[in-house]
N, C-alpha and C. Protein backbone atom coordinates (compact mmCIF):
# COMPACT_ATOMS: atom_id res chain seq x y z
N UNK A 1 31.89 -27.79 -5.81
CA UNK A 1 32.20 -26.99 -4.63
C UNK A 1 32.93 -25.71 -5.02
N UNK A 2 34.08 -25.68 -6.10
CA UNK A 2 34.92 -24.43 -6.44
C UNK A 2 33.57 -24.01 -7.04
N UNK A 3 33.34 -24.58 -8.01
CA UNK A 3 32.11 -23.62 -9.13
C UNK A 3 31.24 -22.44 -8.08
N UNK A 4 30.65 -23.51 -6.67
CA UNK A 4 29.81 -22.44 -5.85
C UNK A 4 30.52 -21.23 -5.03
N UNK A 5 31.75 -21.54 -4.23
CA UNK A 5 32.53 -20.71 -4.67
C UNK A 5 33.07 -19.55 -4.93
N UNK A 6 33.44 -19.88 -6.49
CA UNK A 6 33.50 -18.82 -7.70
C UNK A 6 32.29 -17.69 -7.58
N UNK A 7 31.15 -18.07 -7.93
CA UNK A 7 30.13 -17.82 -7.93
C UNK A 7 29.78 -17.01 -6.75
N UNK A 8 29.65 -17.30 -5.44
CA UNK A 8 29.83 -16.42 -4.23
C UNK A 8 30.74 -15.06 -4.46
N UNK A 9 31.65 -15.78 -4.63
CA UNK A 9 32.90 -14.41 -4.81
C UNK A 9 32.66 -13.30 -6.00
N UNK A 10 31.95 -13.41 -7.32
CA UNK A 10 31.91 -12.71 -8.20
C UNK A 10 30.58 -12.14 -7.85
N UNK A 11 29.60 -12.45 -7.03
CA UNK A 11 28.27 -12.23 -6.52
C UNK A 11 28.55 -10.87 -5.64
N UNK A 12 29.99 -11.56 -4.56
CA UNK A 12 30.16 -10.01 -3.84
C UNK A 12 30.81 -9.01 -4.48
N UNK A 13 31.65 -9.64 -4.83
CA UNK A 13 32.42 -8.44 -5.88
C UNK A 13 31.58 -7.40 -7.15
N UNK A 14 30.63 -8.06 -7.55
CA UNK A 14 29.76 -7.28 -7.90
C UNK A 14 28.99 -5.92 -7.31
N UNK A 15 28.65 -6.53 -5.97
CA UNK A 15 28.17 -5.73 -4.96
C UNK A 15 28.97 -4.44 -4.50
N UNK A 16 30.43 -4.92 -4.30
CA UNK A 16 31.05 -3.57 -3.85
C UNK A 16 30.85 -2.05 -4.56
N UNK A 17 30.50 -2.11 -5.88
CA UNK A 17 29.99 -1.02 -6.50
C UNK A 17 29.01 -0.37 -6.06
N UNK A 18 27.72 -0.98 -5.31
CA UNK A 18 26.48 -0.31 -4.84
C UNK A 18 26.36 0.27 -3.32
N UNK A 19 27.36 -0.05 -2.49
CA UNK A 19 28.00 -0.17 -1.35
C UNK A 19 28.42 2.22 -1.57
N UNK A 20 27.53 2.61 -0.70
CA UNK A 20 27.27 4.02 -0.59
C UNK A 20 28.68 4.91 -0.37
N UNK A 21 29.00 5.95 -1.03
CA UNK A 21 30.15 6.42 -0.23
C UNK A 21 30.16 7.25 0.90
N UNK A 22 28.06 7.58 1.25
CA UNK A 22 27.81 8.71 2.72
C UNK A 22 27.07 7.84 2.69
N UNK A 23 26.88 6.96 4.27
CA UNK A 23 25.25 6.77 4.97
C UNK A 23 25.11 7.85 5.70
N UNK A 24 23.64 8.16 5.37
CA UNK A 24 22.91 8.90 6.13
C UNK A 24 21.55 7.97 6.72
N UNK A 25 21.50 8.32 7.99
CA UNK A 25 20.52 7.29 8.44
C UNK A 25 19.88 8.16 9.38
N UNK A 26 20.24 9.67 9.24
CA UNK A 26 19.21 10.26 10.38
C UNK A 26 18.71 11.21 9.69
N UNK A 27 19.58 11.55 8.09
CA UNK A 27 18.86 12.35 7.69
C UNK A 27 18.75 12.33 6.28
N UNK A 28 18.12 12.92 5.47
CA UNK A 28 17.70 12.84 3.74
C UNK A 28 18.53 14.09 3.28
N UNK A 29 19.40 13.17 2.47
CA UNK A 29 20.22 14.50 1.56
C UNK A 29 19.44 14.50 0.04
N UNK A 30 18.44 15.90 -0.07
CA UNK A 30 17.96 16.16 -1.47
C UNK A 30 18.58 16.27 -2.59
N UNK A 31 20.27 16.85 -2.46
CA UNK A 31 20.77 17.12 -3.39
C UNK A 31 20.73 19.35 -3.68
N UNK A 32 19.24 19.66 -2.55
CA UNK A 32 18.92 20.71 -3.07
C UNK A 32 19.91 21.97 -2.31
N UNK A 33 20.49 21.27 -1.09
CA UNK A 33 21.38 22.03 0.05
C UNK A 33 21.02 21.77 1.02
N UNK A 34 21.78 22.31 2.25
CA UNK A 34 21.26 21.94 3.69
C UNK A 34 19.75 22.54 4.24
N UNK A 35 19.05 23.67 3.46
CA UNK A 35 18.33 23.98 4.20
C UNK A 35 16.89 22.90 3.72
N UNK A 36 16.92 23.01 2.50
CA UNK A 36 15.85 21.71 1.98
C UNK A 36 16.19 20.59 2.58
N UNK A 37 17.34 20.34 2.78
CA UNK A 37 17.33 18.85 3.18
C UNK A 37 16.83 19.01 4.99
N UNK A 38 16.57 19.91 5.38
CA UNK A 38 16.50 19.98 6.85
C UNK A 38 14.68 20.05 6.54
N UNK A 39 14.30 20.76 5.50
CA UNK A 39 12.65 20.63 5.32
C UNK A 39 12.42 18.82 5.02
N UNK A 40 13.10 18.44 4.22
CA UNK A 40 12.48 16.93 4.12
C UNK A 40 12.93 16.15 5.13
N UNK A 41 13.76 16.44 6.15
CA UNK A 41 13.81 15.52 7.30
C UNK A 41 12.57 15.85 8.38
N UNK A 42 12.31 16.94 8.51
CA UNK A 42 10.97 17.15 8.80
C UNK A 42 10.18 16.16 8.38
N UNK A 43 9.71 16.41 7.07
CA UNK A 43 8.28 15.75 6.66
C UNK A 43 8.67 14.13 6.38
N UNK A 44 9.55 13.69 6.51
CA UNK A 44 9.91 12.22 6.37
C UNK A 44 10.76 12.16 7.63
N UNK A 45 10.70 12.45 8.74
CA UNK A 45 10.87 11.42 10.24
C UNK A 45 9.73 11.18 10.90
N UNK A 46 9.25 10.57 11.15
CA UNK A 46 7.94 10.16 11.59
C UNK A 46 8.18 10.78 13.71
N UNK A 47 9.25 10.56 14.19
CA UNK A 47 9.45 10.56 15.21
C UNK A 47 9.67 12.10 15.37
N UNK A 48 9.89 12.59 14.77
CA UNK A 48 9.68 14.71 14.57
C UNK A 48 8.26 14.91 14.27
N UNK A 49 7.87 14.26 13.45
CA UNK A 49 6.38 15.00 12.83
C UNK A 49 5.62 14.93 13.12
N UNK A 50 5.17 13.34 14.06
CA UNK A 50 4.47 13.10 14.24
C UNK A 50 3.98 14.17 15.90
N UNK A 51 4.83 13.50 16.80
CA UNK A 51 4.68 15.09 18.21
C UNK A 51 4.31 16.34 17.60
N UNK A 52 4.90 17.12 16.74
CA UNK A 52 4.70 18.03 16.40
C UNK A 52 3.07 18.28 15.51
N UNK A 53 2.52 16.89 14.89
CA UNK A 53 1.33 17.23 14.85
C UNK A 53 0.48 16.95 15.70
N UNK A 54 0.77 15.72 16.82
CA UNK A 54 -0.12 16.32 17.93
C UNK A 54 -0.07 17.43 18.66
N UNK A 55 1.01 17.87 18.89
CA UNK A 55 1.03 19.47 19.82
C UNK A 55 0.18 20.04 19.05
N UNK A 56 -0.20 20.39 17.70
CA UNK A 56 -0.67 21.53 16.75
C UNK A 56 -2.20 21.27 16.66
N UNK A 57 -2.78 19.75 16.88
CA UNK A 57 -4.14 19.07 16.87
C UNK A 57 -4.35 19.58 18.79
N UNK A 58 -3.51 19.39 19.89
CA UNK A 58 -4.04 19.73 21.33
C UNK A 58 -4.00 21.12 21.24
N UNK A 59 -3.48 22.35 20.39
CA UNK A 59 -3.15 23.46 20.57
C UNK A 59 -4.63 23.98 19.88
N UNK A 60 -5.10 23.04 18.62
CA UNK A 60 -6.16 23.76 17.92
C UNK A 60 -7.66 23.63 18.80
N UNK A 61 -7.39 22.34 19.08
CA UNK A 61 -8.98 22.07 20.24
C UNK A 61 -9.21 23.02 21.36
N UNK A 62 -7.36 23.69 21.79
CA UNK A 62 -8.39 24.34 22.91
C UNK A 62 -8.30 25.53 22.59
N UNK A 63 -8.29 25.67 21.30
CA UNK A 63 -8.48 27.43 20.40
C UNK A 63 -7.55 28.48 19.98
N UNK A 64 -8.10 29.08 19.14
CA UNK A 64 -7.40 30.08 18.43
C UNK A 64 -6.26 30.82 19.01
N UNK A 65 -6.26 31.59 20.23
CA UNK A 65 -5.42 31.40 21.49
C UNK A 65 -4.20 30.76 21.59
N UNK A 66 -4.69 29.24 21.73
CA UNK A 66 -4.16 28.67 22.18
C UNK A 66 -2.96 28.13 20.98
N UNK A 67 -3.45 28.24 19.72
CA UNK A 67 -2.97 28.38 18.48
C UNK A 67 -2.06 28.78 18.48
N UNK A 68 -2.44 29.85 18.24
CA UNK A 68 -1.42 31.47 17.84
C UNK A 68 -0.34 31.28 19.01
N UNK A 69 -0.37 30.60 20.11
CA UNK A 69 0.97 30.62 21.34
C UNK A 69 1.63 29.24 20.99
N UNK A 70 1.46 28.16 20.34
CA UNK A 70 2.01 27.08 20.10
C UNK A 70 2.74 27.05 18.44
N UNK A 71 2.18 28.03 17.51
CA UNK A 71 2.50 28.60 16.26
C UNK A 71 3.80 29.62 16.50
N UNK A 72 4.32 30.14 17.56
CA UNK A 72 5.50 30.83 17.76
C UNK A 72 6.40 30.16 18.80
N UNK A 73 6.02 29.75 19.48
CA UNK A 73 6.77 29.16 21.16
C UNK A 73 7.22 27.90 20.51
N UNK A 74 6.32 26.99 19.38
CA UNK A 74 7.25 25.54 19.28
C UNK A 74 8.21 25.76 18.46
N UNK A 75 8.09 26.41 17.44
CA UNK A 75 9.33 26.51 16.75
C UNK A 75 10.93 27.29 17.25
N UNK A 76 10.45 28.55 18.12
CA UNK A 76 11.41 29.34 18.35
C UNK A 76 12.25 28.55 19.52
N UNK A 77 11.54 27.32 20.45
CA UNK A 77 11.81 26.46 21.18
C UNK A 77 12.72 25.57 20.64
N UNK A 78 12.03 24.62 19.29
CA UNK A 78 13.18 24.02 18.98
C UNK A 78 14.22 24.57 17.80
N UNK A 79 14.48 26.15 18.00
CA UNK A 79 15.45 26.45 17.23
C UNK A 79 16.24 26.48 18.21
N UNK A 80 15.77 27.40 19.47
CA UNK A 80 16.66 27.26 20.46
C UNK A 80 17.49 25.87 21.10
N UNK A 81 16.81 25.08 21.42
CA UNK A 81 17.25 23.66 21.33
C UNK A 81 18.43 23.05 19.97
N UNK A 82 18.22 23.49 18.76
CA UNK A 82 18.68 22.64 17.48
C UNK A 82 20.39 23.84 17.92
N UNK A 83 19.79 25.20 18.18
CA UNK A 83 21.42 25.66 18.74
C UNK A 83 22.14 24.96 19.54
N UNK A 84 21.80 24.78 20.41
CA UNK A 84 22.60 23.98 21.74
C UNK A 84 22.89 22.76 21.12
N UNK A 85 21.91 21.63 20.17
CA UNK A 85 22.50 20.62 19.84
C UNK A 85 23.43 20.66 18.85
N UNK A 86 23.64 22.14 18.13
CA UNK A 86 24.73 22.33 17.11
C UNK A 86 26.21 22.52 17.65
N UNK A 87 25.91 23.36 19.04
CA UNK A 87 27.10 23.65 20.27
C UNK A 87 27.47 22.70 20.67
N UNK A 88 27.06 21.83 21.32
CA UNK A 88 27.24 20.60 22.07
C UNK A 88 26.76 19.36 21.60
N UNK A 89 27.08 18.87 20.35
CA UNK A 89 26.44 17.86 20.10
C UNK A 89 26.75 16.37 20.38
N UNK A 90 25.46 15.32 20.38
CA UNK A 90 26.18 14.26 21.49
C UNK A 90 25.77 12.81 20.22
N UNK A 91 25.93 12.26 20.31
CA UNK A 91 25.76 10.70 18.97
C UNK A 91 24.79 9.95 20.03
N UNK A 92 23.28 9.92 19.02
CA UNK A 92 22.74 8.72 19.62
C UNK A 92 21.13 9.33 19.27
N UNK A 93 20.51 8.51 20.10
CA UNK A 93 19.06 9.01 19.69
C UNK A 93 18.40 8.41 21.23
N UNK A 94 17.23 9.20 21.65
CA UNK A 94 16.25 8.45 22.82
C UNK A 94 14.67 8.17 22.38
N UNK A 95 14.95 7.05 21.97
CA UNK A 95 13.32 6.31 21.50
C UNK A 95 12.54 6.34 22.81
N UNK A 96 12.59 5.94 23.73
CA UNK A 96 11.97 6.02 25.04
C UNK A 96 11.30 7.03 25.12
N UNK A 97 12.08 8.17 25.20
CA UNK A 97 11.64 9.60 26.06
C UNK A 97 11.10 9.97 24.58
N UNK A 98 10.97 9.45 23.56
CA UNK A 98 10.22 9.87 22.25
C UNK A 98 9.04 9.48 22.37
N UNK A 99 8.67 8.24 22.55
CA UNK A 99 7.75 6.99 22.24
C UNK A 99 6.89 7.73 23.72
N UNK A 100 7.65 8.46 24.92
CA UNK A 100 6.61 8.61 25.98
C UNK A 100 5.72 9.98 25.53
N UNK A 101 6.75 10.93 24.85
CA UNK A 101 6.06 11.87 24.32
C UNK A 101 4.49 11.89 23.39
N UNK A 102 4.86 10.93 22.22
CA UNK A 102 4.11 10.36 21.88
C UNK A 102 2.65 10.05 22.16
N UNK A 103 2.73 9.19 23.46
CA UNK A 103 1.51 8.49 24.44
C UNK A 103 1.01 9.92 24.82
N UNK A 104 1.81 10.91 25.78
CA UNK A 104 1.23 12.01 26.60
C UNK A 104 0.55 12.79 25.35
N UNK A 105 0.85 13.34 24.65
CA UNK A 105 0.53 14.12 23.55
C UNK A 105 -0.74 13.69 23.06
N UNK A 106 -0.61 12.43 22.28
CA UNK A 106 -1.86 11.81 21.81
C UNK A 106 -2.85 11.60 22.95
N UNK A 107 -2.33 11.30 23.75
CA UNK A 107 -3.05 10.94 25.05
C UNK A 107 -4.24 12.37 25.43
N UNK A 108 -3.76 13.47 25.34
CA UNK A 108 -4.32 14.91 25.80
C UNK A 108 -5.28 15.35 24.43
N UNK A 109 -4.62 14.92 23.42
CA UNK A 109 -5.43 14.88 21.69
C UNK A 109 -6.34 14.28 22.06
N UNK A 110 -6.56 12.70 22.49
CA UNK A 110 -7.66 11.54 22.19
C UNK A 110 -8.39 11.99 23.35
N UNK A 111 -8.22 12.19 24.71
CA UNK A 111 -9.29 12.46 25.94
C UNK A 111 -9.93 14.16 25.46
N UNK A 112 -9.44 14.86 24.45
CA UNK A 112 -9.78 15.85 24.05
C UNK A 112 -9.48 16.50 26.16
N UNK A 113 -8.52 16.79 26.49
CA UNK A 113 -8.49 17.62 27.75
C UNK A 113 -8.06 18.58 27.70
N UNK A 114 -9.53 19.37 28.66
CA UNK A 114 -9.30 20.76 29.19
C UNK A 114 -8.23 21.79 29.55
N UNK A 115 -7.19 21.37 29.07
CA UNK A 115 -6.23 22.66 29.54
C UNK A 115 -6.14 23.72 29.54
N UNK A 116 -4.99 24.20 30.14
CA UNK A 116 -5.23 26.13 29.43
C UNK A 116 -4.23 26.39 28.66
N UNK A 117 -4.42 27.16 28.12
CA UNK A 117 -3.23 27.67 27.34
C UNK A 117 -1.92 27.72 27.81
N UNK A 118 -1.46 28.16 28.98
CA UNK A 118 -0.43 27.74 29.84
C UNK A 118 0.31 26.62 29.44
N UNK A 119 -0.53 25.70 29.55
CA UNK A 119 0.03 24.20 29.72
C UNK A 119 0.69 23.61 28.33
N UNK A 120 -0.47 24.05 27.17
CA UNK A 120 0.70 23.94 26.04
C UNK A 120 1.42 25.01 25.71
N UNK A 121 1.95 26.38 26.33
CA UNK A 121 3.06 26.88 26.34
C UNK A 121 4.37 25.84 27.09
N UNK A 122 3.72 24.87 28.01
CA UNK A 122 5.01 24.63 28.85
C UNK A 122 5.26 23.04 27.86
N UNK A 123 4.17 22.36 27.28
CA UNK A 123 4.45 20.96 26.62
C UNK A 123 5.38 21.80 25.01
N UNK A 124 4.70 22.81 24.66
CA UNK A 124 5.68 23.29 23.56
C UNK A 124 7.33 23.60 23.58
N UNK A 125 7.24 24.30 24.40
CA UNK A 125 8.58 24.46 25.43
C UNK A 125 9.60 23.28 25.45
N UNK A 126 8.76 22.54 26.03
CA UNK A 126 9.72 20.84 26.62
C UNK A 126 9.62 20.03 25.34
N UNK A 127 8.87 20.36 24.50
CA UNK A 127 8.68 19.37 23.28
C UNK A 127 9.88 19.69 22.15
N UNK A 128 10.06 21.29 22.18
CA UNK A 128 10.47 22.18 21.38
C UNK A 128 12.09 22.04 21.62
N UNK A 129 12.32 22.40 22.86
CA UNK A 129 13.54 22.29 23.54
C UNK A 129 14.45 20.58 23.05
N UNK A 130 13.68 19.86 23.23
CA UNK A 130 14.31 18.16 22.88
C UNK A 130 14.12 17.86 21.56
N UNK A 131 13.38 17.62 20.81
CA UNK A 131 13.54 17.17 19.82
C UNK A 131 14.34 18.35 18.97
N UNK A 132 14.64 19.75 19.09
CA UNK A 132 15.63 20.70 18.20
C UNK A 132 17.03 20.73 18.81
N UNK A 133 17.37 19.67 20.09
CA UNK A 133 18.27 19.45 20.62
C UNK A 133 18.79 18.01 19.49
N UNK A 134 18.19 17.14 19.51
CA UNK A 134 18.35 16.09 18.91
C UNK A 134 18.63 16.16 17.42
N UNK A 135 17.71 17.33 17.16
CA UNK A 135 18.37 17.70 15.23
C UNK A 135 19.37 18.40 15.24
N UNK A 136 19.50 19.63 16.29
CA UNK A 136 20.63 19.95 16.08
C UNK A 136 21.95 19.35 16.27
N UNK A 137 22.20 18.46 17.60
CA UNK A 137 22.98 17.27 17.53
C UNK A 137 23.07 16.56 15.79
N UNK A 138 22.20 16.06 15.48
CA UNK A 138 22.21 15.40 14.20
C UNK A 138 22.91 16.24 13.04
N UNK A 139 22.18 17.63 13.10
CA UNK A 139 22.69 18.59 11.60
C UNK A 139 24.33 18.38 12.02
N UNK A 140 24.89 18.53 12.98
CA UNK A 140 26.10 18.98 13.61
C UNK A 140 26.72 18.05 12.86
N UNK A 141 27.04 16.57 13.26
CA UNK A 141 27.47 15.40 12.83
C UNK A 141 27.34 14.94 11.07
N UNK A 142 26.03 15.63 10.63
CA UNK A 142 25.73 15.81 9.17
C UNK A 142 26.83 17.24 8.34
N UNK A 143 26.98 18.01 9.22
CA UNK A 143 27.43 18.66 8.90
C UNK A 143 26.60 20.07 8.05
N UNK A 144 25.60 19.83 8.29
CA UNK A 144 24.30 20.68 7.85
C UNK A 144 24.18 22.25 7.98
N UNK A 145 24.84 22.12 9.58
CA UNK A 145 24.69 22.99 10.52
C UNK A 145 22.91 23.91 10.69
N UNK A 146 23.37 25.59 10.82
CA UNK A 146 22.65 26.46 10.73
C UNK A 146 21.08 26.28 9.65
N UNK A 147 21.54 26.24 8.57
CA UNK A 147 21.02 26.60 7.19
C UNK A 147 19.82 25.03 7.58
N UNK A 148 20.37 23.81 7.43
CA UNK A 148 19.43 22.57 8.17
C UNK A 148 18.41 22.65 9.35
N UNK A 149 19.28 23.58 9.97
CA UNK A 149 18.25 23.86 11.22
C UNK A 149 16.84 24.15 10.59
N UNK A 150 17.54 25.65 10.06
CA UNK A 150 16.68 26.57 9.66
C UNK A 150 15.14 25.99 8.68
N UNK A 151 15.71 25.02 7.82
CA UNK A 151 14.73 24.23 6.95
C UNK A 151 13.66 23.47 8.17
N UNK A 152 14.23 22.96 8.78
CA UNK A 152 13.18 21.90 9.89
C UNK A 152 12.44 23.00 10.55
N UNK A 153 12.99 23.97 11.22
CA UNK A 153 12.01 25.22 11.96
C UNK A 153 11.05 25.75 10.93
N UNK A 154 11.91 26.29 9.49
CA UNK A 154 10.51 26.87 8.69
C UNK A 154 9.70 25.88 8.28
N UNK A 155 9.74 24.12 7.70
CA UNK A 155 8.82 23.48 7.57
C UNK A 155 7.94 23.55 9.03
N UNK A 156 8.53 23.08 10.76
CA UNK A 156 7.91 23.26 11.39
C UNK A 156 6.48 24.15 11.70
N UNK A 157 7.24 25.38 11.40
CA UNK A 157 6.13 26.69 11.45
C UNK A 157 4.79 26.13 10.55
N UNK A 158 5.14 25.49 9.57
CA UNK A 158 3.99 25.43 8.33
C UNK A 158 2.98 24.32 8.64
N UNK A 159 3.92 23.25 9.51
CA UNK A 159 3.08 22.52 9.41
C UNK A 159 2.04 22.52 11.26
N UNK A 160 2.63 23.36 11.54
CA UNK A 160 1.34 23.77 12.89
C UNK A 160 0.75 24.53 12.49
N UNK A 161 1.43 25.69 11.97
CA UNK A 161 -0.15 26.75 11.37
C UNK A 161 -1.31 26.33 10.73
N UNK A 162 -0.64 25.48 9.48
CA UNK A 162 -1.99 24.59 9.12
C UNK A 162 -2.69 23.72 10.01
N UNK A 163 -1.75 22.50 10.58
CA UNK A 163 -3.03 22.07 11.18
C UNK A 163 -3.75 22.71 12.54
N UNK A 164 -2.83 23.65 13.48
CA UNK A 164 -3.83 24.35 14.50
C UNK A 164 -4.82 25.01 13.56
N UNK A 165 -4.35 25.48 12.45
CA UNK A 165 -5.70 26.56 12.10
C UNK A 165 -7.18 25.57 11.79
N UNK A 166 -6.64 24.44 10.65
CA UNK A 166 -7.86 23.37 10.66
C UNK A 166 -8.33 23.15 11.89
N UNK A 167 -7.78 22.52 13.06
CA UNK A 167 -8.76 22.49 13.80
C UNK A 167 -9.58 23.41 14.55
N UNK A 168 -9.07 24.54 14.46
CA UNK A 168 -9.57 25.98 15.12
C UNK A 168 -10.59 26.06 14.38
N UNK A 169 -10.06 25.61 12.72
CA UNK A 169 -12.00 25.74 12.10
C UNK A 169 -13.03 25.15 11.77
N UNK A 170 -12.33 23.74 12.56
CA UNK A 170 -13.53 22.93 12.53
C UNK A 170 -14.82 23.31 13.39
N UNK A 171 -15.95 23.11 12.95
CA UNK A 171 -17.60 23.81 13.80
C UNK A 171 -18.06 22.37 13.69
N UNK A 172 -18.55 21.21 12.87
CA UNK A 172 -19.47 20.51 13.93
C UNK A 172 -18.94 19.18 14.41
N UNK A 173 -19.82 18.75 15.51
CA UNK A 173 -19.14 18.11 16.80
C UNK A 173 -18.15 17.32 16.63
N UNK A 174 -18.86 16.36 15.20
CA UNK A 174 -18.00 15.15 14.49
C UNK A 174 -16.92 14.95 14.17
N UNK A 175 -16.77 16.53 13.97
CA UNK A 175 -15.19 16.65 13.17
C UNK A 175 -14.27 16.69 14.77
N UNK A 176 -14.63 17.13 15.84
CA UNK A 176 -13.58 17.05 17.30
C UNK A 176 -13.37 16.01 17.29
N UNK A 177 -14.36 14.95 16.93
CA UNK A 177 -14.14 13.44 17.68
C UNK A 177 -12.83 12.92 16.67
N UNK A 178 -12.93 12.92 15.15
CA UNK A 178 -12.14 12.58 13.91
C UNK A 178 -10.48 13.30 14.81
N UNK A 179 -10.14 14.27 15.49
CA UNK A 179 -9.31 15.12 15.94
C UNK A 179 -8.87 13.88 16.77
N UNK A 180 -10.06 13.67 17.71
CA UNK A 180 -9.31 12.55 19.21
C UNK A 180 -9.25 11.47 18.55
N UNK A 181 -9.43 11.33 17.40
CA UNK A 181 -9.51 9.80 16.72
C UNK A 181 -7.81 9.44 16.35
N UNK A 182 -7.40 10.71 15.91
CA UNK A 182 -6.05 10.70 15.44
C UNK A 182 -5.10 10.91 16.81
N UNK A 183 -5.85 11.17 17.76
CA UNK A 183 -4.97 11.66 18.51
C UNK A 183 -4.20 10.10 18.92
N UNK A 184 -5.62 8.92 19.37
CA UNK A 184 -5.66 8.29 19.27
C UNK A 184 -4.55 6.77 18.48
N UNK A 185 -4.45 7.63 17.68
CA UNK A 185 -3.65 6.42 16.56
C UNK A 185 -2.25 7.06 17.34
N UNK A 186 -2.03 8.30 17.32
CA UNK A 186 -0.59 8.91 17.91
C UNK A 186 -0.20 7.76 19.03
N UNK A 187 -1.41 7.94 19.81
CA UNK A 187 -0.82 6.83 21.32
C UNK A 187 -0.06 5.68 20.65
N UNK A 188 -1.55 4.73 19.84
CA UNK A 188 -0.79 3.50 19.20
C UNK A 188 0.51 3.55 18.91
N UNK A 189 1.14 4.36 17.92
CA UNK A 189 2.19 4.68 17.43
C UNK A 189 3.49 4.40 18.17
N UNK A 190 3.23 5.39 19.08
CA UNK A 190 3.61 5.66 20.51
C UNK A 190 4.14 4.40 21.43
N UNK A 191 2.86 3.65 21.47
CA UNK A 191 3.24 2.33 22.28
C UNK A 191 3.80 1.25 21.81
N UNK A 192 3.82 1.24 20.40
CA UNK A 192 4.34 0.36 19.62
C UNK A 192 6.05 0.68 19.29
N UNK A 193 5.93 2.32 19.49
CA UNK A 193 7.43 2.29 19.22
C UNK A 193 8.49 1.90 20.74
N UNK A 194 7.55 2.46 21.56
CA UNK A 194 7.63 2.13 23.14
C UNK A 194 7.89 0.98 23.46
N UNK A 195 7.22 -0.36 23.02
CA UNK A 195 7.63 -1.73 23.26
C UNK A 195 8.66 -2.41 22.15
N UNK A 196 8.79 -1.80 21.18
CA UNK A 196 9.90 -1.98 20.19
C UNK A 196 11.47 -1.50 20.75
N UNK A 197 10.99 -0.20 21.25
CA UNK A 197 12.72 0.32 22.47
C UNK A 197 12.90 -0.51 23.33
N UNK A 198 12.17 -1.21 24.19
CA UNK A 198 12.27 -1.78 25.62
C UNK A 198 12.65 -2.90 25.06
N UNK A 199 12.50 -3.74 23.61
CA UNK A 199 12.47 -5.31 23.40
C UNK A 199 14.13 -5.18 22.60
N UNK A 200 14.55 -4.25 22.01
CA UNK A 200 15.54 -3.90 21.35
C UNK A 200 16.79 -3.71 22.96
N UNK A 201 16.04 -2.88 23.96
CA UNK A 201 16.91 -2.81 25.09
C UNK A 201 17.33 -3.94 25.64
């Protein structure tokens, strides 16, 4: 009984060495500074990147246009947003109002629908506005600030230009459907993270 024990106790005590002196759990510190580390929280949060590549897949289907207004309005949206969450920042996260984004987004990707350009000025807007509210909240608490922002907006920019422009140049039919196919998986995503919030609630 002492022997097991012993054994327990030198097991944890071992452990206290690996035991972190920063968690970060909202965001990836590169080592390279705040503004890289604000580019790889981009491309490694799934719950940022993913909205943001459906807005850029519904922006490319309904054209070049429609492109070129979702390639300036989402980013300058959620810089504006990542300010206010740097001003006022609040502790926490909303999977819900993420996970619904999600569904609507993919949802307008996979039915491939008619909108006008308008309409993803106003989903860029509202998309742009919350989730650069939520990083900027986050950089704030990270302590990132400005320079973090700045990394997530310029990866942002890069990664809608590319994909609105791919789909702007896709020409035959097959390749739209491969577009709603993904849009598609977004929903899944979406609903899965959706019933994972509500079962966790």
């Amino acid at each position: 009984m002492r022997w097991g024990l012993l054994r327990a106790a030198i097991a944890s005590a071992a452990t206290v060495p690996m035991i972190p002196a920063v968690a970060s759990a909202h965001l990836v510190n590169t080592g390279l500074g705040p503004f890289y580390d604000g580019i790889s929280h981009l491309t490694l949060t799934p719950e940022d990147l993913l909205p943001a590549i459906a807005l850029a897949l519904l922006a490319g289907l309904r054209g070049a246009y429609a492109g070129r207004l979702a390639l300036f309005i989402f980013p300058a949206s959620w810089l504006i947003g990542g300010l206010a969450g740097l001003a006022w920042p609040t502790v926490g996260t909303a999977p819900v109002p993420i996970a619904v984004g999600f569904i609507l987004l993919g949802g307008l990707v996979a039915t491939d629908a008619n909108i006008k350009p308008s309409w993803v000025v106003v989903l860029a807007i509202g998309l742009g506005l919350f989730h650069g509210y939520l990083n900027g909240a986050a950089m704030s608490q990270a302590r990132l600030g400005a320079l973090g922002l700045g990394g997530i907006v310029a990866a942002l920019f890069a990664v809608v230009a590319l994909v609105a422009a791919l789909v702007v140049a896709l020409r035959p039919p097959w390749t739209r459907i491969a577009v709603r196919v993904a849009g598609s998986w977004i929903v899944a995503v979406g609903l899965l993270l959706l019933g994972w919030s509500l079962r966790a609630a």
